[in-house]
Protein backbone atom coordinates (compact mmCIF):
# COMPACT_ATOMS: atom_id res chain seq x y z
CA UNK A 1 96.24 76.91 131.26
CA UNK A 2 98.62 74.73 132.44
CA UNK A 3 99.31 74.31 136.25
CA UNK A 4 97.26 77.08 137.14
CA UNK A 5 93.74 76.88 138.93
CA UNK A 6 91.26 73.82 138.98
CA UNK A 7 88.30 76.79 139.39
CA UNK A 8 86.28 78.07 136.86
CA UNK A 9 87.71 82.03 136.91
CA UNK A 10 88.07 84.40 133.81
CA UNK A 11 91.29 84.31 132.06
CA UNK A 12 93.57 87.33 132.31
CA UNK A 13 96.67 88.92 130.30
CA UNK A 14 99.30 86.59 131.51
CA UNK A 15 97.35 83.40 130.26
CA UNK A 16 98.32 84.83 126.96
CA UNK A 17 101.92 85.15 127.07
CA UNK A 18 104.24 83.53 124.89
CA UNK A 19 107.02 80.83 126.43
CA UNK A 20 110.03 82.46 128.07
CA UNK A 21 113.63 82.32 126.20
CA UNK A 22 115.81 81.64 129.02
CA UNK A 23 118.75 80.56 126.74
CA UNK A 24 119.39 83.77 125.51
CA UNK A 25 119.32 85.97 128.97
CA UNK A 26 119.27 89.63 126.97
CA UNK A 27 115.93 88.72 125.52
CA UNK A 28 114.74 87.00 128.05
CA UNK A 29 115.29 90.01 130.41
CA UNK A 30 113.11 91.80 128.07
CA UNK A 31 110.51 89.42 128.33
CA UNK A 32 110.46 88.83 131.99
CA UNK A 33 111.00 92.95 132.66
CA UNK A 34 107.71 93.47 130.70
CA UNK A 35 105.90 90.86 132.53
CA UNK A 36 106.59 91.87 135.84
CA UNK A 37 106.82 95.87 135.45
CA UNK A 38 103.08 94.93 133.88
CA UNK A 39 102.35 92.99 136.96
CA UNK A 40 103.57 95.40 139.73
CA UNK A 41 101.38 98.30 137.69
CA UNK A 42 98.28 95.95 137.28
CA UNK A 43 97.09 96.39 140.92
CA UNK A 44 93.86 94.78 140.44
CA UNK A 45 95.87 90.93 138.94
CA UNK A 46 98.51 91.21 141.40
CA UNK A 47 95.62 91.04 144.39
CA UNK A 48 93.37 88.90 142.46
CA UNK A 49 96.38 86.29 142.12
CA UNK A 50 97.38 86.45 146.07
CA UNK A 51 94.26 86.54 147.11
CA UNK A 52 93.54 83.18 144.72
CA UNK A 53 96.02 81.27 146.52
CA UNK A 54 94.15 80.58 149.40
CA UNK A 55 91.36 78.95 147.10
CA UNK A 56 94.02 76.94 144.87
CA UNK A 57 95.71 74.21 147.05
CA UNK A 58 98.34 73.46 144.34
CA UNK A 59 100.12 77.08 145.18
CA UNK A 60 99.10 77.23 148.41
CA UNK A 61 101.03 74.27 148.77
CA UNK A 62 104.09 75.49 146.68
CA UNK A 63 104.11 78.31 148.80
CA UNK A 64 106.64 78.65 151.46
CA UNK A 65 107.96 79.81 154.61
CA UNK A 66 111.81 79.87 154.68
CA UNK A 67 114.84 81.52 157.00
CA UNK A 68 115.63 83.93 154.14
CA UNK A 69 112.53 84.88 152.63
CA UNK A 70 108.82 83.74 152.29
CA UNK A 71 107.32 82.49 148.65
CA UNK A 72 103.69 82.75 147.69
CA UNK A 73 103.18 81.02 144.20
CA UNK A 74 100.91 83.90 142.51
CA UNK A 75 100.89 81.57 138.48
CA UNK A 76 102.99 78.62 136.91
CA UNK A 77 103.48 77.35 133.46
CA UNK A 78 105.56 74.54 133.08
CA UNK A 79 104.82 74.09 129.44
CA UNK A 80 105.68 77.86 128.76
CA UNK A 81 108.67 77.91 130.79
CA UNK A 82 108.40 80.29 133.86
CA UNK A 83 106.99 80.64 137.24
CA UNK A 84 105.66 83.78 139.18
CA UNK A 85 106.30 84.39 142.98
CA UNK A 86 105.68 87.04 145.54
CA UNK A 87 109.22 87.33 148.02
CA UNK A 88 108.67 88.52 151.29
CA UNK A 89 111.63 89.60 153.27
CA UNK A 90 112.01 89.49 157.52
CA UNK A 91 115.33 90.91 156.44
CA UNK A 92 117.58 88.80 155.43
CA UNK A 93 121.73 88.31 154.58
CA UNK A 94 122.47 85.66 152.15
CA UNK A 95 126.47 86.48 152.77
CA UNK A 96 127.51 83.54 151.85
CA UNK A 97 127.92 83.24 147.93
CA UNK A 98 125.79 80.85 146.45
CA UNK A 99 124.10 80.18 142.77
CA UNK A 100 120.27 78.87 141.73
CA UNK A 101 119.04 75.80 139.66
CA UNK A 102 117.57 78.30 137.45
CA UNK A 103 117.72 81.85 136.44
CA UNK A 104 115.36 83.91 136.75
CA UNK A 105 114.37 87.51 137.37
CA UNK A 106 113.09 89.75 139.94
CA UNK A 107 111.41 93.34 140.41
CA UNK A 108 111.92 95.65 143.49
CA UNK A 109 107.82 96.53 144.70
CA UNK A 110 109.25 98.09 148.14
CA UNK A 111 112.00 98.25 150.54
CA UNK A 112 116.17 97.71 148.72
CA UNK A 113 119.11 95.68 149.55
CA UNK A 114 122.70 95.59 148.71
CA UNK A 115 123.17 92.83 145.97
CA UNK A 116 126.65 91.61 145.19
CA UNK A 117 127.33 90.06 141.84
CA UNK A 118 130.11 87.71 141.21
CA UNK A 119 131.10 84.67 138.91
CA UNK A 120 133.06 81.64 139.03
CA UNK A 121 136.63 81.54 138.20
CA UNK A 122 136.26 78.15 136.60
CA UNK A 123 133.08 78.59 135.09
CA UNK A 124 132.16 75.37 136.35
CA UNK A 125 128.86 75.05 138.26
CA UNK A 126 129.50 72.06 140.99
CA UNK A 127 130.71 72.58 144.74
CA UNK A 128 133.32 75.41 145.29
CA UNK A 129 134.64 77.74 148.08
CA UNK A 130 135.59 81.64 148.52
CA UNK A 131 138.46 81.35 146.39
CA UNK A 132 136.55 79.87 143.24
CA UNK A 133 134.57 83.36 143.08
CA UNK A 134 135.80 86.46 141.59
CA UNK A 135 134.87 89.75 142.95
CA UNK A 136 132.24 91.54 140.85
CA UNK A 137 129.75 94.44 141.24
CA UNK A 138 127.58 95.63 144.33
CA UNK A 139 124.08 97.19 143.53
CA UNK A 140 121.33 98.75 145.41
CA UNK A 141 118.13 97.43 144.25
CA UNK A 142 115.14 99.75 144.79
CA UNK A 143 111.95 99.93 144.42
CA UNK A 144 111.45 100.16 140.07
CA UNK A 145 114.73 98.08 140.03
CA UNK A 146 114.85 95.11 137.58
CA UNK A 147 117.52 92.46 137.06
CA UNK A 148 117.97 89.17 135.40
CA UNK A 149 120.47 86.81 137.42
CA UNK A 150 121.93 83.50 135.27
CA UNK A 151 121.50 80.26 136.81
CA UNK A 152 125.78 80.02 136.41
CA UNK A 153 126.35 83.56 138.28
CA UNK A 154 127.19 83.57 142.45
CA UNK A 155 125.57 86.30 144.47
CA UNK A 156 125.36 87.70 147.72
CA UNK A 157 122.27 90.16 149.48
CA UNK A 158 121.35 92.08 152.31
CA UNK A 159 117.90 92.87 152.49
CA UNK A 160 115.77 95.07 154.72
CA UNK A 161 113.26 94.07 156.96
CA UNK A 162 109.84 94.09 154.79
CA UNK A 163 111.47 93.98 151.58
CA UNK A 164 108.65 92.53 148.72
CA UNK A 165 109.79 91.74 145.31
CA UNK A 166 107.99 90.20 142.03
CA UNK A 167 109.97 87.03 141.14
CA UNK A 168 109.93 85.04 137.90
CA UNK A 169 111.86 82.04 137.20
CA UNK A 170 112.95 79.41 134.17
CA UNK A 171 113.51 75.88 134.14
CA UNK A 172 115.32 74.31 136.72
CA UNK A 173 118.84 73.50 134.72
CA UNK A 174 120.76 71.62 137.81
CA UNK A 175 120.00 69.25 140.10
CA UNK A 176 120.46 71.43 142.95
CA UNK A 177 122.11 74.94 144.16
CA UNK A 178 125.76 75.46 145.92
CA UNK A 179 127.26 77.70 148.18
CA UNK A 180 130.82 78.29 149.34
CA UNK A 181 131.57 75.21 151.11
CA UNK A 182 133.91 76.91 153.12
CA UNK A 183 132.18 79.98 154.34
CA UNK A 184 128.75 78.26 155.86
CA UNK A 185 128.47 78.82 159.24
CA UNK A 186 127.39 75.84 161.31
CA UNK A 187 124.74 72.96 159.47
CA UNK A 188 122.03 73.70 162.23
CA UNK A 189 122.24 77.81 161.49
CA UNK A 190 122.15 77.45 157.45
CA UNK A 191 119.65 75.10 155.30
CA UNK A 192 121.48 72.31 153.63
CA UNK A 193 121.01 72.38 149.75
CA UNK A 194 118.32 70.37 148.39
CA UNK A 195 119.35 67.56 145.85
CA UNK A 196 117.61 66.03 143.02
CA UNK A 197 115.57 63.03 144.23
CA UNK A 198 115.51 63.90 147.93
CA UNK A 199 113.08 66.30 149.64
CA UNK A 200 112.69 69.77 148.63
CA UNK A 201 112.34 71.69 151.72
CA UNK A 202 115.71 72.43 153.39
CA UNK A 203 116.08 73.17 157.36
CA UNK A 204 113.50 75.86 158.49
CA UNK A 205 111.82 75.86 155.00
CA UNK A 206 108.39 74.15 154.91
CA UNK A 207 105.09 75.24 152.90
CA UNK A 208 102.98 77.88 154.41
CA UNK A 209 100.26 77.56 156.97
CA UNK A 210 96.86 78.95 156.02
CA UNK A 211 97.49 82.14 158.93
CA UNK A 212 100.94 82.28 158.08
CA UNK A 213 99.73 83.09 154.42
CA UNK A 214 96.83 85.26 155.41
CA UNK A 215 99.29 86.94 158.01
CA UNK A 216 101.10 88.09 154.21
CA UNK A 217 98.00 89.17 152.64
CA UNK A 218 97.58 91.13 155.81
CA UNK A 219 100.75 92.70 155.46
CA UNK A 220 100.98 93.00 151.79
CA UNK A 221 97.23 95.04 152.36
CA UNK A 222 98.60 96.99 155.00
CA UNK A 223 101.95 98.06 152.86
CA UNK A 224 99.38 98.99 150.21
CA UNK A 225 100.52 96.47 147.70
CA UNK A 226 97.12 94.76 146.80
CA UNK A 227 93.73 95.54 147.44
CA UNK A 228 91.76 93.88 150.00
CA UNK A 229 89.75 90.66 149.23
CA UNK A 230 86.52 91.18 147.96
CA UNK A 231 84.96 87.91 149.32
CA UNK A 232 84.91 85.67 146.32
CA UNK A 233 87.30 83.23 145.00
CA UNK A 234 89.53 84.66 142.30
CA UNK A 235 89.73 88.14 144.58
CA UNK A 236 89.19 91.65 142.86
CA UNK A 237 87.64 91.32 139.70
């Protein structure tokens, strides 16, 4: 179990999963869809692996607070290929069109947002502005929604206030993300892009305090998302 927990728990379904094919996004959809629809019906995992964080200082340090949307690290593989996070939303618009070092996939648990798809008109995946990006399609993604978004695609979303989604992504593939160069507002209102070999967190993004991330589990409790705690490391049984 690699990059998991140092602890002596019991080993659960997702140990057991096979690596991720992120080359080939239709199947990897699949495999990602079944993981997390699995996930957000497996009540009893989904606590057990928030509430674990707080006991596993590897993910409790991978786990952020950011301007756009807070990260708790619920399992990693690096040998298998993927990593599985919790997004928390204060409700957030990413309107400026930018891409990821990865793709990856994510599942709608509660709350929507508009989602604009678009792609580059040079296919090419270093800096660009507005004029590089070709309009494309606008979702809403609800609750039960689940999408697959390519590491070379550009996207924009609004998201409401309180907005929680299952997130799973692949291998980082570039050295850092972009965003139209010409439509960021002002350096001290929008964190910089981080780039390979410099450090990771951006402006406003840092890893989580331990009441910042027990403030989530709080809300996450409240929303009726997980179960509460039951005391011992490793969470509900």
């Amino acid at each position: 179990m690699t990059g998991h927990l140092s602890m002596d728990i019991s080993r659960h379904w997702i140990d057991h999963l096979p690596p991720l094919d992120w080359s080939n996004l239709r199947s990897g959809h699949r495999q990602a869809r079944n993981v997390l629809s699995r996930l957000a019906d497996d009540r009893s995992l989904l606590s057990r692996l928030v509430h674990e964080i707080e006991f596993d200082p590897s993910r409790l340090a991978q786990s952020e607070v950011h301007p756009l949307i807070n990260r708790l690290v619920l399992y990693q593989d690096d040998s298998r290929g993927f990593q599985v996070r919790l997004h928390m939303s204060p409700g957030s618009r990413e309107l400026v069109p930018h891409d990821h070092k990865y793709s990856f996939t994510a599942f709608v648990l509660r709350g929507a947002y508009v989602h604009v798809w678009r792609r580059r008109a040079d296919r090419g995946e270093r800096e660009f502005t507005g004029s590089d990006v070709l309009p494309g399609i606008v979702t809403i993604e609800r609750p039960g929604a689940c999408y697959t978004f390519g590491h070379p695609l550009v996207h924009q979303t609004i998201m409401l206030p309180g907005t929680v989604t299952l997130f799973m992504r692949g291998p980082r593939v570039k050295g850092r993300s972009h965003a139209a160069l010409d439509m960021l507002p002002q350096a001290e209102r929008w964190p910089p892009p981080s780039e390979a070999g410099k450090p990771k967190h951006a402006n406003g993004q840092r890893p989580v305090t331990i009441a910042e991330y027990r403030a989530m589990v709080a809300q996450l409790c409240t929303d009726g998302l997980i179960e509460e705690n039951s005391g011992a490391p490793g969470g509900t049984p």
